[in-house]
C-alpha atoms as a PDB file:
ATOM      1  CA  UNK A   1      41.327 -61.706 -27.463  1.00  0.00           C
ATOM      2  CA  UNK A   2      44.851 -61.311 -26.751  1.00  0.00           C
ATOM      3  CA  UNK A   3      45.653 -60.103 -30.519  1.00  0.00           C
ATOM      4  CA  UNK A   4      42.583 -57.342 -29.803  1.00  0.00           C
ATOM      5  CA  UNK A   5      44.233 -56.616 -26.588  1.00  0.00           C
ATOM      6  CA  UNK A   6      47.598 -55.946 -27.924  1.00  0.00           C
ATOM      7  CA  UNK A   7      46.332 -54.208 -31.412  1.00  0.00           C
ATOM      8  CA  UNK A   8      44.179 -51.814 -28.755  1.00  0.00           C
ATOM      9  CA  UNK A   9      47.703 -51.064 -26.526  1.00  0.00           C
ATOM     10  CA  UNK A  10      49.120 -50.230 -29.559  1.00  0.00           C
ATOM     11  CA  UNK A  11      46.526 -47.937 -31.209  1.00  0.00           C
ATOM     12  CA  UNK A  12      47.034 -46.417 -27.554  1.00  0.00           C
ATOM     13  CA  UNK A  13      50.786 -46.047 -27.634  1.00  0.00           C
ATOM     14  CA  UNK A  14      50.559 -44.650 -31.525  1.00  0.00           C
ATOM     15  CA  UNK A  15      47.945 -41.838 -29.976  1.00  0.00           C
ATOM     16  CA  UNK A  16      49.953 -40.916 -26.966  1.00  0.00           C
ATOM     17  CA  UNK A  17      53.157 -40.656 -29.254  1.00  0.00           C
ATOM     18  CA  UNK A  18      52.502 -39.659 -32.375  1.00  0.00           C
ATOM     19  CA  UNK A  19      49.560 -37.053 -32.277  1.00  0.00           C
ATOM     20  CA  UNK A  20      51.278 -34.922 -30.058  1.00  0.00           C
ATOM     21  CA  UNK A  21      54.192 -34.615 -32.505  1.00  0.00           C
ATOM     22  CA  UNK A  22      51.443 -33.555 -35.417  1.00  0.00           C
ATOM     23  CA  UNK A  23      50.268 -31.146 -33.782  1.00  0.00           C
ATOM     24  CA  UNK A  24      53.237 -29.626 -33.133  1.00  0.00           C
ATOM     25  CA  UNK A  25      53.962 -29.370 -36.480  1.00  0.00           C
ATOM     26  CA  UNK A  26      51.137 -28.067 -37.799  1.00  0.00           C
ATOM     27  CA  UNK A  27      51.267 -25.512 -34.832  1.00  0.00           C
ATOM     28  CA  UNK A  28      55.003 -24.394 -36.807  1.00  0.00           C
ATOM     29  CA  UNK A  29      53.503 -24.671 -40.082  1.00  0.00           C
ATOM     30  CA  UNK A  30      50.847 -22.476 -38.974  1.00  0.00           C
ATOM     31  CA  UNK A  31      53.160 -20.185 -38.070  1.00  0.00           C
ATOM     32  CA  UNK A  32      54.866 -19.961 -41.259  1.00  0.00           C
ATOM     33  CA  UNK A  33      51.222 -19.829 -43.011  1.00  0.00           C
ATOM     34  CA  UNK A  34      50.215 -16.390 -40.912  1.00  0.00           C
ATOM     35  CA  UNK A  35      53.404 -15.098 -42.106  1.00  0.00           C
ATOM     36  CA  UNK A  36      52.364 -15.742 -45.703  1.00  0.00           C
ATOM     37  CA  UNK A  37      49.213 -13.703 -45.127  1.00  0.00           C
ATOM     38  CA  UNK A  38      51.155 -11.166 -43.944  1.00  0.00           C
ATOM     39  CA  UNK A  39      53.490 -10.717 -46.529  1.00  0.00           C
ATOM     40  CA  UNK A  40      50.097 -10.333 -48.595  1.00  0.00           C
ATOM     41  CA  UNK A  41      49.394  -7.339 -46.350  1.00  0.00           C
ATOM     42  CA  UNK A  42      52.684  -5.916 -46.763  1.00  0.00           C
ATOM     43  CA  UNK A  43      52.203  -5.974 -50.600  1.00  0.00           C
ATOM     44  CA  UNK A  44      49.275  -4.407 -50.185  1.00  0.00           C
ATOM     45  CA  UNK A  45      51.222  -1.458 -48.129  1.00  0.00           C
ATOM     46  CA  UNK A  46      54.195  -1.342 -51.018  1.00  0.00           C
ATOM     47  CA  UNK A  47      51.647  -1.040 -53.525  1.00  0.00           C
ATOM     48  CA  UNK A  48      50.564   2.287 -54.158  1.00  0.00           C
ATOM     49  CA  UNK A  49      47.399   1.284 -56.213  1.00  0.00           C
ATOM     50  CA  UNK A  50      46.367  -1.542 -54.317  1.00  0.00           C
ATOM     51  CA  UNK A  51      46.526   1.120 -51.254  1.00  0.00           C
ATOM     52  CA  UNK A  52      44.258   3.336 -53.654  1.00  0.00           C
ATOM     53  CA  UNK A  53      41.360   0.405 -53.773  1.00  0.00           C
ATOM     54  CA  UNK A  54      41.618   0.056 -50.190  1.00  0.00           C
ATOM     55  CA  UNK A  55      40.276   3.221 -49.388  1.00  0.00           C
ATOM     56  CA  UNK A  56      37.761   2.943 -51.899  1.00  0.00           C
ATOM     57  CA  UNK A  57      34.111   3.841 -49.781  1.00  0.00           C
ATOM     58  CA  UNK A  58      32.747   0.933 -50.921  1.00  0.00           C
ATOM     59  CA  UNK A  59      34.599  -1.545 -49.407  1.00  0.00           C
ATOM     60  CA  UNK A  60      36.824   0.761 -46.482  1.00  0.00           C
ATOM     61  CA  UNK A  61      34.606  -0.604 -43.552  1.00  0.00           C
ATOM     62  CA  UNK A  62      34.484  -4.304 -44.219  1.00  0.00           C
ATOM     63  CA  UNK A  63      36.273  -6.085 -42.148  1.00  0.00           C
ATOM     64  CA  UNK A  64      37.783  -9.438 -41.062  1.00  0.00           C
ATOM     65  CA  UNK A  65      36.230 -12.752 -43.131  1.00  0.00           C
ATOM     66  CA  UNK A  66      34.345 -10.090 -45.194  1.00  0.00           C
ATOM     67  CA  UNK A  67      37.915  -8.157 -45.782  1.00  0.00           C
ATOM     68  CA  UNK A  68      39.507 -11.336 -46.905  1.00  0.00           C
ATOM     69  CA  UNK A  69      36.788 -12.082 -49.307  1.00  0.00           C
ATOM     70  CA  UNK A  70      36.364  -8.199 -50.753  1.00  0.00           C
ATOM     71  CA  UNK A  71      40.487  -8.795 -51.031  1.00  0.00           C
ATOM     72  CA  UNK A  72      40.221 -11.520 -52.728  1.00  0.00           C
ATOM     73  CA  UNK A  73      37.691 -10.078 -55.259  1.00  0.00           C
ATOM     74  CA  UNK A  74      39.160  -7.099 -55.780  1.00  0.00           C
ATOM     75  CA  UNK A  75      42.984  -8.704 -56.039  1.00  0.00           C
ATOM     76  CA  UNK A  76      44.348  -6.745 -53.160  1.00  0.00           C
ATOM     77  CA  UNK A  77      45.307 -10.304 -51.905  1.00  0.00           C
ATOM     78  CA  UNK A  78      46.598 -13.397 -54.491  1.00  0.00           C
ATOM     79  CA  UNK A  79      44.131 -15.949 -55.074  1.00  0.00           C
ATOM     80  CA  UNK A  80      47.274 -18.318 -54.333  1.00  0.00           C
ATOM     81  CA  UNK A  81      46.890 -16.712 -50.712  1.00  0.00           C
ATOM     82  CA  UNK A  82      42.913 -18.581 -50.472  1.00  0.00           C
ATOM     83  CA  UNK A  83      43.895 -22.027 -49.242  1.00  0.00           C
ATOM     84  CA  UNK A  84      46.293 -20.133 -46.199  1.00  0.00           C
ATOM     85  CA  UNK A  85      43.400 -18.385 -44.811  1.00  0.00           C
ATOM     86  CA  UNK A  86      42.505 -21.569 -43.113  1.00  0.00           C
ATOM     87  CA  UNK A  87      43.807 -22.692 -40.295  1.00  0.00           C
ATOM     88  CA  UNK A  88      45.766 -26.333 -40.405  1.00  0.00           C
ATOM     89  CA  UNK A  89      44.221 -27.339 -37.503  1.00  0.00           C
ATOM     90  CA  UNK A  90      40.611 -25.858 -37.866  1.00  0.00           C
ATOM     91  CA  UNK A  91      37.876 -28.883 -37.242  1.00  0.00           C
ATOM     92  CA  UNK A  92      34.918 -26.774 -38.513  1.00  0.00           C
ATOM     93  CA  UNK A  93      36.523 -24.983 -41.776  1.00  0.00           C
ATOM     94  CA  UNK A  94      37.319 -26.189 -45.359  1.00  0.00           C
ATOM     95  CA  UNK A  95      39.298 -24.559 -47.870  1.00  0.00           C
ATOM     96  CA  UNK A  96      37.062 -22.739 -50.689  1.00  0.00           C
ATOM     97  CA  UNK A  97      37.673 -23.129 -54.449  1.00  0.00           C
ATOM     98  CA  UNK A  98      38.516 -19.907 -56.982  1.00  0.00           C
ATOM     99  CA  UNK A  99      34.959 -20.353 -59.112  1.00  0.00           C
ATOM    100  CA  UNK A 100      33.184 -17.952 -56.853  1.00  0.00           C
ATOM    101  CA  UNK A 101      35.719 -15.391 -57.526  1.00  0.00           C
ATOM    102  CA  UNK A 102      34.832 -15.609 -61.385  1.00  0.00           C
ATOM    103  CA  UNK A 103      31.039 -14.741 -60.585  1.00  0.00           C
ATOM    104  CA  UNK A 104      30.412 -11.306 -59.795  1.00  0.00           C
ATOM    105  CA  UNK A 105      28.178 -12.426 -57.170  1.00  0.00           C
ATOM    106  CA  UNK A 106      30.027 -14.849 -56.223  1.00  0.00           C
ATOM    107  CA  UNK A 107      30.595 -14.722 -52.093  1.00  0.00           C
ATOM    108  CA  UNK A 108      32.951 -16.454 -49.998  1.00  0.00           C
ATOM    109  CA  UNK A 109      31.678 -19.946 -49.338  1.00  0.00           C
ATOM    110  CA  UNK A 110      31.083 -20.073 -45.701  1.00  0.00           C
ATOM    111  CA  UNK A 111      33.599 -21.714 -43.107  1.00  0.00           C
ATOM    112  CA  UNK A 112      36.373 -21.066 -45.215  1.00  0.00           C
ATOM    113  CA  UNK A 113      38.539 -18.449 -43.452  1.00  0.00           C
ATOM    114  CA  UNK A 114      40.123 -18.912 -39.855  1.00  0.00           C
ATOM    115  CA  UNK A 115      41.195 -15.786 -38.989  1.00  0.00           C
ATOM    116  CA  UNK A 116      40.483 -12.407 -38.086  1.00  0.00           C
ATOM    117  CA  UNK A 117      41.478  -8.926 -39.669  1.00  0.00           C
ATOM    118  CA  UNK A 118      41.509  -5.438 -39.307  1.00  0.00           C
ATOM    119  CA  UNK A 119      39.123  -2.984 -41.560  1.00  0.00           C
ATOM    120  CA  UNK A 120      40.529  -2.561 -45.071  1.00  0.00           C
ATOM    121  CA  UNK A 121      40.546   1.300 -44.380  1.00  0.00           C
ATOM    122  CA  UNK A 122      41.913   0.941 -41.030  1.00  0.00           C
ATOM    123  CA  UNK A 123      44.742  -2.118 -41.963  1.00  0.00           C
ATOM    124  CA  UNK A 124      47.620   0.171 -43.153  1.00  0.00           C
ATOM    125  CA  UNK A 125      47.227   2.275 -39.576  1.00  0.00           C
ATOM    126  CA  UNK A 126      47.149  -0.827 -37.435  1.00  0.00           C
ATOM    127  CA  UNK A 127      50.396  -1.961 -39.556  1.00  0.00           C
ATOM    128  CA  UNK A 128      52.223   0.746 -38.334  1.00  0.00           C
ATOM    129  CA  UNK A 129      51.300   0.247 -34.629  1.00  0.00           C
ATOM    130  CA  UNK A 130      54.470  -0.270 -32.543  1.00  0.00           C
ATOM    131  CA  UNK A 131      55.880  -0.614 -28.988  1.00  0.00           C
ATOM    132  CA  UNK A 132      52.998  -0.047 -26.452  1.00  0.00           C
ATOM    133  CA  UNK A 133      51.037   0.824 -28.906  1.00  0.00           C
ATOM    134  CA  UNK A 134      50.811  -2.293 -30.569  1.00  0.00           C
ATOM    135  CA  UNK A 135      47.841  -4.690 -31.311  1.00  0.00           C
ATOM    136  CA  UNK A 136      47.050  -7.776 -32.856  1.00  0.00           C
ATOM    137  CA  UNK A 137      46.616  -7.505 -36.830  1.00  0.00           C
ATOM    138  CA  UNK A 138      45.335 -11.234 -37.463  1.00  0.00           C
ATOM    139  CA  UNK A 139      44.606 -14.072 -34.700  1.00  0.00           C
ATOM    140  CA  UNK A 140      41.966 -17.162 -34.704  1.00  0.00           C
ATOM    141  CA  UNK A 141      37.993 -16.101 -35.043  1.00  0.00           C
ATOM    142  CA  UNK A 142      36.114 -17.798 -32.198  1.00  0.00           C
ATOM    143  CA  UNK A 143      35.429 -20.911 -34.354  1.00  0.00           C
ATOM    144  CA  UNK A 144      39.446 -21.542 -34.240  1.00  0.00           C
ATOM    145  CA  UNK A 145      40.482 -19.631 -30.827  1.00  0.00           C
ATOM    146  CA  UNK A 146      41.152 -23.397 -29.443  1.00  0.00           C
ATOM    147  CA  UNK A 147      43.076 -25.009 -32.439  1.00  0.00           C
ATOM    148  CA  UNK A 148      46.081 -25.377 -30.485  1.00  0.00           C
ATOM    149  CA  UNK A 149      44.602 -25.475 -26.597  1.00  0.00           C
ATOM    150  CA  UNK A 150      48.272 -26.169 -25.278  1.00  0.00           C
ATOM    151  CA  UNK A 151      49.832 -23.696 -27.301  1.00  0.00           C
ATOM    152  CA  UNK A 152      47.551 -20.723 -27.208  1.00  0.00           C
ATOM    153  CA  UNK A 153      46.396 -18.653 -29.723  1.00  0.00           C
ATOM    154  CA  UNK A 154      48.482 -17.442 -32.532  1.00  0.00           C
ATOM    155  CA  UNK A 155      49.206 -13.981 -32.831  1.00  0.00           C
ATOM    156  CA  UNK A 156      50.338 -11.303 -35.170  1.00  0.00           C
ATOM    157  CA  UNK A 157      51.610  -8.686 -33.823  1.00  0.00           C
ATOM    158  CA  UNK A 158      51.692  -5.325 -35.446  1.00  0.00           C
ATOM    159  CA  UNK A 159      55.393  -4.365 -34.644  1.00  0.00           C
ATOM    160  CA  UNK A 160      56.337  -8.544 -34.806  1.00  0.00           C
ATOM    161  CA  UNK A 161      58.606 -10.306 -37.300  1.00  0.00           C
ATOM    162  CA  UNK A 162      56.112 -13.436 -36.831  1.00  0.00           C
ATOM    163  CA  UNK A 163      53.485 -14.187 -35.908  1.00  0.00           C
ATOM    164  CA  UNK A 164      53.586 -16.043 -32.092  1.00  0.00           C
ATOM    165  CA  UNK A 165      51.504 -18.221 -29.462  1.00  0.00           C
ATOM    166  CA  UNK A 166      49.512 -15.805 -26.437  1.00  0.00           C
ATOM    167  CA  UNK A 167      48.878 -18.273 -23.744  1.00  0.00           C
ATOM    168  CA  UNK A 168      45.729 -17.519 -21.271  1.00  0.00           C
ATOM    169  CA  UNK A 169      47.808 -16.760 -18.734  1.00  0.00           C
ATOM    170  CA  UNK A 170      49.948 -14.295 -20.191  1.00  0.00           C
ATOM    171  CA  UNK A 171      46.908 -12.484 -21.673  1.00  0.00           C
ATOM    172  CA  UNK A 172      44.889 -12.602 -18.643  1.00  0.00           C
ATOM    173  CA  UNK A 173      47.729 -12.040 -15.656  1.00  0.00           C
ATOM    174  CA  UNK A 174      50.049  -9.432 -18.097  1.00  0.00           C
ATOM    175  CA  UNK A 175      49.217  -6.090 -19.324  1.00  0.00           C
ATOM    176  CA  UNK A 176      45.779  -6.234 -20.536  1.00  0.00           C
ATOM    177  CA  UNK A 177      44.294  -7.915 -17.883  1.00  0.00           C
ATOM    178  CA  UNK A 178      41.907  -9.876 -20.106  1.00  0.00           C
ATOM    179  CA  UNK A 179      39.183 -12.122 -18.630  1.00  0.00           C
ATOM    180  CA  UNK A 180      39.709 -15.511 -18.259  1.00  0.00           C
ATOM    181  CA  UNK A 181      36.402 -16.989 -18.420  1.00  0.00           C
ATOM    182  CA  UNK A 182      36.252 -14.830 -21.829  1.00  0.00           C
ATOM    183  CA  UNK A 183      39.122 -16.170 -23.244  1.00  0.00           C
ATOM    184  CA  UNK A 184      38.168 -19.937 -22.407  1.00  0.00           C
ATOM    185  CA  UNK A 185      34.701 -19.738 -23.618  1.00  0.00           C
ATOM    186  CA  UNK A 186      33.177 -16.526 -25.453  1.00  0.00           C
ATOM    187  CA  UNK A 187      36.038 -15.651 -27.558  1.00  0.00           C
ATOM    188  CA  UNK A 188      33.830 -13.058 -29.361  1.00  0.00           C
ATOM    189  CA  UNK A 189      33.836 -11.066 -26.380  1.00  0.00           C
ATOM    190  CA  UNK A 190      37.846 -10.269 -26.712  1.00  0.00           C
ATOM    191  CA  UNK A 191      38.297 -10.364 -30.684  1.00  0.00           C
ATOM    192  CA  UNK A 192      37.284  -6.821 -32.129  1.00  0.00           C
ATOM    193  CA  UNK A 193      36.717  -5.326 -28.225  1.00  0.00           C
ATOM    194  CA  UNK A 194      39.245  -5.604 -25.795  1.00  0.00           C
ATOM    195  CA  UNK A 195      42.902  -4.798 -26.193  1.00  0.00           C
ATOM    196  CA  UNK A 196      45.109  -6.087 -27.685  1.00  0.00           C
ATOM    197  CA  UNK A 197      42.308  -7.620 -30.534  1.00  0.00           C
ATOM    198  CA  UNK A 198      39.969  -4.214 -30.503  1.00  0.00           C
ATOM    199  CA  UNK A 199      41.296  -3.486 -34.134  1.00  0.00           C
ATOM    200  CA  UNK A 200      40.890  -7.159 -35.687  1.00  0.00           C
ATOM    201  CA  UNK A 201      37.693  -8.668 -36.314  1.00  0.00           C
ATOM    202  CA  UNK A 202      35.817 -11.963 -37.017  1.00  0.00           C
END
């Protein structure tokens, strides 16, 4: 009994201690993982023909998961870019495999992207989006919004270097005046409609 007892206070110490820590890790790495994504955008906006086959009318008004999987397809983003589109905290999404993108009608398997995007036609505009004018180019979809509950919710700023951590209280007391109850439990309501996430979707 007493070896249970002390094996439990343990297991109890290692959570309290060592999770955290993990987390915050992963919350850097994740970090470092949306700015990977978003040096795929930016090669998308240095490339003149890769610019060409976004506007194609075909594929100009898909948008978020559905962007990253006609990107993929189409090799406006690497295929070395697949595995980053999920998040490193996500508990409902798995990173999918390359054979679909061999089959022409092959499709994204489901629950294997994390975030959000703009509209292929509409990504090089929101790019360029600065100051006040900003807006968010990639965040979590609902599935993810509450990865990182103590952090917030990551955020790529048009105009930012890298991509940061919007607490409730900043998005709901600051500029946009966003609604709480929203952000804590219909997500879907903000991403794609209200400002700053009306031009990135799920």
């Amino acid at each position: 009994m007493v070896v249970i007892g002390i094996l439990g206070l343990l297991v109890g110490i290692l959570a309290v201690a060592v999770i955290p820590k993990l987390t915050e890790a992963k919350n850097k790495l994740e970090v470092k993982q949306v700015g990977d994504l978003m040096a795929g955008f930016q090669n998308i906006a240095a490339d003149d023909a890769k610019k060409k086959r976004l506007r194609d009318k075909n594929i100009k008004d898909t948008k978020g998961e559905k962007f990253y999987e006609v990107a993929f397809k189409r090799k406006l983003l690497e295929d070395g870019l697949l595995s980053k589109i999920v998040s490193l905290n996500s508990t409902t999404d798995t990173k999918a495999g390359k054979e679909w993108l061999e089959d022409e009608n092959g499709e994204m398997p489901q629950n294997s992207c994390s975030y959000t995007a703009p509209k292929a036609g509409d990504l090089l505009t929101v790019m360029g989006l600065k100051g006040k004018g900003r807006k968010v180019i990639l965040t979590f979809n609902s599935r993810n919004w509450h990865n990182y509950k103590d952090q917030g919710v990551i955020v790529q700023w048009s105009d930012g270097d890298t991509a940061t951590y919007l607490i409730k209280d900043d998005a709901v007391s600051g500029e946009y005046s966003l609604d709480g109850e929203a952000w804590e439990n219909s997500p879907n309501e903000i991403i794609g409609e209200k400002a700053p996430f009306d031009r990135t979707f799920e």
